[in-house]
C-alpha atoms as a PDB file:
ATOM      1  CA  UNK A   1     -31.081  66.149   4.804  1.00  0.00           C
ATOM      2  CA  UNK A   2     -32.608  62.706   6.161  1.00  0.00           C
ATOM      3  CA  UNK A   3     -31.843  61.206   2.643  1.00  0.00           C
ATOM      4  CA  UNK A   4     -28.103  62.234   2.402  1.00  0.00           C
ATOM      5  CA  UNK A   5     -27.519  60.513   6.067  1.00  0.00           C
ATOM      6  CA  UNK A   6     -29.195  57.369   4.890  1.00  0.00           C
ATOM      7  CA  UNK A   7     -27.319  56.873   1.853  1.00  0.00           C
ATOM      8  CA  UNK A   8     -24.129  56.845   3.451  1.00  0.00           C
ATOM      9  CA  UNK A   9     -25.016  54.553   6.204  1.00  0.00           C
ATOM     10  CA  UNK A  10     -26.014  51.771   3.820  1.00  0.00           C
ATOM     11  CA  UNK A  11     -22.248  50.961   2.530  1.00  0.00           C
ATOM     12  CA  UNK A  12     -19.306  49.263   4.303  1.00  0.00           C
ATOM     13  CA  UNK A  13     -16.614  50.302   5.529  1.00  0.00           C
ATOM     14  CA  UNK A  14     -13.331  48.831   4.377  1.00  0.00           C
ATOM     15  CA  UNK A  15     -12.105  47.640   7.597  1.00  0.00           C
ATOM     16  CA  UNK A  16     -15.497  45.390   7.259  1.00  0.00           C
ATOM     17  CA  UNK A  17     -14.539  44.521   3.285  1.00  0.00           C
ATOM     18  CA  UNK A  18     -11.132  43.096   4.801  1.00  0.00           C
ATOM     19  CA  UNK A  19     -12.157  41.418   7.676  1.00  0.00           C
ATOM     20  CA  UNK A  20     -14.835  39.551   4.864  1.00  0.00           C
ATOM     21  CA  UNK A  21     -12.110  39.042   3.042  1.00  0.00           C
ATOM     22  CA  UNK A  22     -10.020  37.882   5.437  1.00  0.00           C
ATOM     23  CA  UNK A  23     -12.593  35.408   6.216  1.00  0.00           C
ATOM     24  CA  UNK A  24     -12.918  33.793   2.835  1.00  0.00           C
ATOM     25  CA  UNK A  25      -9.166  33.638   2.623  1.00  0.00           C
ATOM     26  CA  UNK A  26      -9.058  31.356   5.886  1.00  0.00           C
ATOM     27  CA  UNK A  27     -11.971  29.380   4.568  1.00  0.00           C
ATOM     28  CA  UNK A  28     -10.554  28.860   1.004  1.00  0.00           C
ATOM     29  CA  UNK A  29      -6.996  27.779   2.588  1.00  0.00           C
ATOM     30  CA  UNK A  30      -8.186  25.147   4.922  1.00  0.00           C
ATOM     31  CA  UNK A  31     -10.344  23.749   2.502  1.00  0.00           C
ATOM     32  CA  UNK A  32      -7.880  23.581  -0.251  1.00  0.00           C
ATOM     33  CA  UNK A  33      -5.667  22.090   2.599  1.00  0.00           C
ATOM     34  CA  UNK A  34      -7.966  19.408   3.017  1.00  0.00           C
ATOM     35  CA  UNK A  35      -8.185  18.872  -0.377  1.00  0.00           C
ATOM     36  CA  UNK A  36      -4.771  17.974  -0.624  1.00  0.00           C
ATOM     37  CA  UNK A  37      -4.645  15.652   2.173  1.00  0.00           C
ATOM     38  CA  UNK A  38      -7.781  13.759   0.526  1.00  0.00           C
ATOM     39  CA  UNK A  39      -5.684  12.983  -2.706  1.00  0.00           C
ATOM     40  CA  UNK A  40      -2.922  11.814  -0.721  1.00  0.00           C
ATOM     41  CA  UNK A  41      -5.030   9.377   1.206  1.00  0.00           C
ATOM     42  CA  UNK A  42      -6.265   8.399  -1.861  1.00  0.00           C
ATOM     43  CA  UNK A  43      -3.388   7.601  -3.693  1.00  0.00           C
ATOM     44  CA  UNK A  44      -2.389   5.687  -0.907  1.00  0.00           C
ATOM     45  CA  UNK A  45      -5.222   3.860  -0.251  1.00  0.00           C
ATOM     46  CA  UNK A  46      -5.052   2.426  -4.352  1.00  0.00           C
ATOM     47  CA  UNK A  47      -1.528   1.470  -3.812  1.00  0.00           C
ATOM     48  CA  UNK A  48      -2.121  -0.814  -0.766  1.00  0.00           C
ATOM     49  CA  UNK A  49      -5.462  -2.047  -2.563  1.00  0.00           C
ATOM     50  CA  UNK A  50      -3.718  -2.795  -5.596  1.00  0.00           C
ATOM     51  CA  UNK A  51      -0.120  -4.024  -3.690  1.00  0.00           C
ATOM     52  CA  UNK A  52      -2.811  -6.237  -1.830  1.00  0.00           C
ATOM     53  CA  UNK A  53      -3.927  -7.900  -4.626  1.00  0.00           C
ATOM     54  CA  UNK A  54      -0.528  -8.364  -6.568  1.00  0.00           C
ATOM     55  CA  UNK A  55       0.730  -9.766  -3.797  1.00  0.00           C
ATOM     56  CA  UNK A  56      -2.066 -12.237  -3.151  1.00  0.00           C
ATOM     57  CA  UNK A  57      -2.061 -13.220  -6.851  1.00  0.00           C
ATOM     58  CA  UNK A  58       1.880 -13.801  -6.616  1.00  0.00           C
ATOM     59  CA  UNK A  59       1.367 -15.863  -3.109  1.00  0.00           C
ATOM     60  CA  UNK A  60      -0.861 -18.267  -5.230  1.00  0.00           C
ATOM     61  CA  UNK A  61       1.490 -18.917  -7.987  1.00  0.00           C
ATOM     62  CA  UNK A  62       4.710 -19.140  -5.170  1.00  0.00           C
ATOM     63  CA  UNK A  63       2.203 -22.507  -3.680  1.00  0.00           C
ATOM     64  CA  UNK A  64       1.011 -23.688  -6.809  1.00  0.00           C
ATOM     65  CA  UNK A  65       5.107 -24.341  -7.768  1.00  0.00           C
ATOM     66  CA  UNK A  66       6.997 -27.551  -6.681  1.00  0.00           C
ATOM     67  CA  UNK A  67       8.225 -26.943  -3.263  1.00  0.00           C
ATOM     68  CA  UNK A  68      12.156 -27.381  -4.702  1.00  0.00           C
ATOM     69  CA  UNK A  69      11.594 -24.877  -7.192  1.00  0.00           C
ATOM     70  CA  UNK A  70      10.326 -22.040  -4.893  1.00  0.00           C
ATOM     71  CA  UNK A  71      13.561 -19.937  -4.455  1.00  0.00           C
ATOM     72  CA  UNK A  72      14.275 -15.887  -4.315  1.00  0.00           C
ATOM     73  CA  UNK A  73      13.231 -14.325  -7.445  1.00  0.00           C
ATOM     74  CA  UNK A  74      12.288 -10.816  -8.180  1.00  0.00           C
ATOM     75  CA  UNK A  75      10.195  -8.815 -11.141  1.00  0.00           C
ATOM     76  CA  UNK A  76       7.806  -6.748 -12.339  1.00  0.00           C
ATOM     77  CA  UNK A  77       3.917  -7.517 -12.567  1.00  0.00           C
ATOM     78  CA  UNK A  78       3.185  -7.394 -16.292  1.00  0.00           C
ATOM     79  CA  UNK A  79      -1.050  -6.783 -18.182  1.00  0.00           C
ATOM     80  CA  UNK A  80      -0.942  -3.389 -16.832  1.00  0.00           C
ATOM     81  CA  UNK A  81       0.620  -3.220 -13.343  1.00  0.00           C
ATOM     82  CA  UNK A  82       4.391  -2.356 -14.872  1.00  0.00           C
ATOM     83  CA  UNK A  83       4.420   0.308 -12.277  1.00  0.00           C
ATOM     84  CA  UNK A  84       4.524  -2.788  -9.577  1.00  0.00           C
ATOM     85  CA  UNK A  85       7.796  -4.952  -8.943  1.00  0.00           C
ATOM     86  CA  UNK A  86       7.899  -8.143  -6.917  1.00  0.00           C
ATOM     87  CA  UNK A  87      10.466  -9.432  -4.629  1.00  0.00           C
ATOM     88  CA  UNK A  88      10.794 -12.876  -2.953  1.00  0.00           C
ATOM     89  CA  UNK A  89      13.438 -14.020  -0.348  1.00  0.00           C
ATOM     90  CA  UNK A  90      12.836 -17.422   0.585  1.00  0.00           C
ATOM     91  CA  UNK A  91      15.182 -18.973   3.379  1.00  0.00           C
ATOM     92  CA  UNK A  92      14.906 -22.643   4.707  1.00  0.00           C
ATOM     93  CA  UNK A  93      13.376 -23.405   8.217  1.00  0.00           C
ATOM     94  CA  UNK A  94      15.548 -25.674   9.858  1.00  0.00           C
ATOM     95  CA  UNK A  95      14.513 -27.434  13.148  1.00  0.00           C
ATOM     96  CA  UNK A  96      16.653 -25.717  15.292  1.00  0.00           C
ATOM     97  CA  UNK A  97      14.350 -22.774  14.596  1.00  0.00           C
ATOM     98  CA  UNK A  98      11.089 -24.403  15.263  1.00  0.00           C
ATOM     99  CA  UNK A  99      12.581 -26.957  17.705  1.00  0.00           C
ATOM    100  CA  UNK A 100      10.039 -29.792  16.246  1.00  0.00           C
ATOM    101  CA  UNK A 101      12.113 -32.669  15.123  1.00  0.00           C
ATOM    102  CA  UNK A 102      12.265 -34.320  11.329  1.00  0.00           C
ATOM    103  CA  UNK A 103      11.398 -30.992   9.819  1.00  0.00           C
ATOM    104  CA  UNK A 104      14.806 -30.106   8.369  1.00  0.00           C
ATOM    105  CA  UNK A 105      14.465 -29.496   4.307  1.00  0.00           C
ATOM    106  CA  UNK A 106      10.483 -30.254   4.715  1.00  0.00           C
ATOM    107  CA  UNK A 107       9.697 -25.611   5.281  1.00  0.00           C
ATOM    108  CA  UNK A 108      10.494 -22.432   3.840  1.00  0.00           C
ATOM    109  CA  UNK A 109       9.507 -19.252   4.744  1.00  0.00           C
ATOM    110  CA  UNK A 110       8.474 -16.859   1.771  1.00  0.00           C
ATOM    111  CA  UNK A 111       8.669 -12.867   2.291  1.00  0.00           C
ATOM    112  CA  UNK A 112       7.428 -11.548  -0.984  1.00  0.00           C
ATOM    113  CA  UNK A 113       7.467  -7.396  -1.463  1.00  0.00           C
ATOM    114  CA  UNK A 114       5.620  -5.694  -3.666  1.00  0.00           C
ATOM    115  CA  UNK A 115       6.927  -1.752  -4.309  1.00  0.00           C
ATOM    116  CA  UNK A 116       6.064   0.836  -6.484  1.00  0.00           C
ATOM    117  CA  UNK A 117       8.878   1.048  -8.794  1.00  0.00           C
ATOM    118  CA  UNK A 118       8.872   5.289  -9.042  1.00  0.00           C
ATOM    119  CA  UNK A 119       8.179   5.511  -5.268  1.00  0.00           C
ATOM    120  CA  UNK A 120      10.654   3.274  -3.627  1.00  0.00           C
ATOM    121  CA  UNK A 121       8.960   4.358  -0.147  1.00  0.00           C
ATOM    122  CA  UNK A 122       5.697   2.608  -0.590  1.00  0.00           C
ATOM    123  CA  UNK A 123       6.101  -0.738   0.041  1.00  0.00           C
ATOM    124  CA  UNK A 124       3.577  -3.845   0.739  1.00  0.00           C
ATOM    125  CA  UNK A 125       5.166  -6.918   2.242  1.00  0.00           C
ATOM    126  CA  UNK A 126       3.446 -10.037   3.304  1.00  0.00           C
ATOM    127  CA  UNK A 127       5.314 -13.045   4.502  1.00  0.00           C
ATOM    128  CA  UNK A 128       4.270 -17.245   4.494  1.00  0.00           C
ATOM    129  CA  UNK A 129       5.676 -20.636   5.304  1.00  0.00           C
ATOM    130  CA  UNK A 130       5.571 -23.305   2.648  1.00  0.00           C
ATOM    131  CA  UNK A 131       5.788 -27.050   3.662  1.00  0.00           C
ATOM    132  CA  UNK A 132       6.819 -29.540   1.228  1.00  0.00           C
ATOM    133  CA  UNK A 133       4.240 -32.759   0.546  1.00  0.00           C
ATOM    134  CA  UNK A 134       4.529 -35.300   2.533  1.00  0.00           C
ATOM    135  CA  UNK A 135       3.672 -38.531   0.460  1.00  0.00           C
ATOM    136  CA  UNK A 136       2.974 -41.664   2.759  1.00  0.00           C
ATOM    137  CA  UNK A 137       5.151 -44.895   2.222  1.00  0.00           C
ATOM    138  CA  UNK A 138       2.606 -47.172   0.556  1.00  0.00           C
ATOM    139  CA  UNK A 139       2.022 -44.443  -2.036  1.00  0.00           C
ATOM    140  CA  UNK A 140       5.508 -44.212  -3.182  1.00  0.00           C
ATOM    141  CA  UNK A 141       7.328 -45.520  -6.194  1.00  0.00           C
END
């Protein structure tokens, strides 16, 4: 009789089975919840990386142009970064803006955006001023 009572006192119940249960479920959701999250930070950490440097790379060639050709242009990156267009608004400074006098024609100021042409939402924009050279008079021709 000892052995029939120990035998049935070694299984579990099923209100035990779903509470175990249960507990894995809550376990595997919030993981798989946090999973999710980390791709999505992901992603958007390699846009604004990438954005970051497209932009920077654009800046440069925006300053190495002659400061009367600089105007508002827009594209797409090309040698792999199709998925990346490019947008540049450039508007003169005039002095009334900057109240310092003589500066009329001699600034512009340069927003350039850089999007991600399927996701219209993420967006990188960075803005400059340009000055134009300012050759002295004995240097002229």
């Amino acid at each position: 009789m000892n052995l029939s009572r120990q035998s049935s006192a070694q299984g579990f119940t099923l209100l035990e089975v779903m509470i175990a249960v249960a507990v894995l479920a809550i376990a595997l959701v919030s993981l798989l919840g946090s999973q999710s999250q980390t791709i999505s930070i992901a992603t958007d950490a390699r846009f604004d990386t990438i954005a970051a440097l497209l932009a920077q790379e654009k800046m440069a060639e925006i300053r190495l142009q002659d400061f009367e050709q600089v105007e508002s242009e827009s594209g797409i990156f090309e040698d792999g970064f199709s998925e990346f267009s490019w947008n540049t608004e450039v508007v003169p400074v005039l002095e009334d803006d900057i109240s310092i006098p003589d500066t009329d024609g001699m600034l512009k100021q340069v927003v350039l955006t850089v999007a991600l042409a399927e996701d219209e939402t993420q967006r990188l924009t960075v803005q400059t001023t340009i000055f134009k050279k300012i050759v002295p008079d004995d240097q002229r021709q």
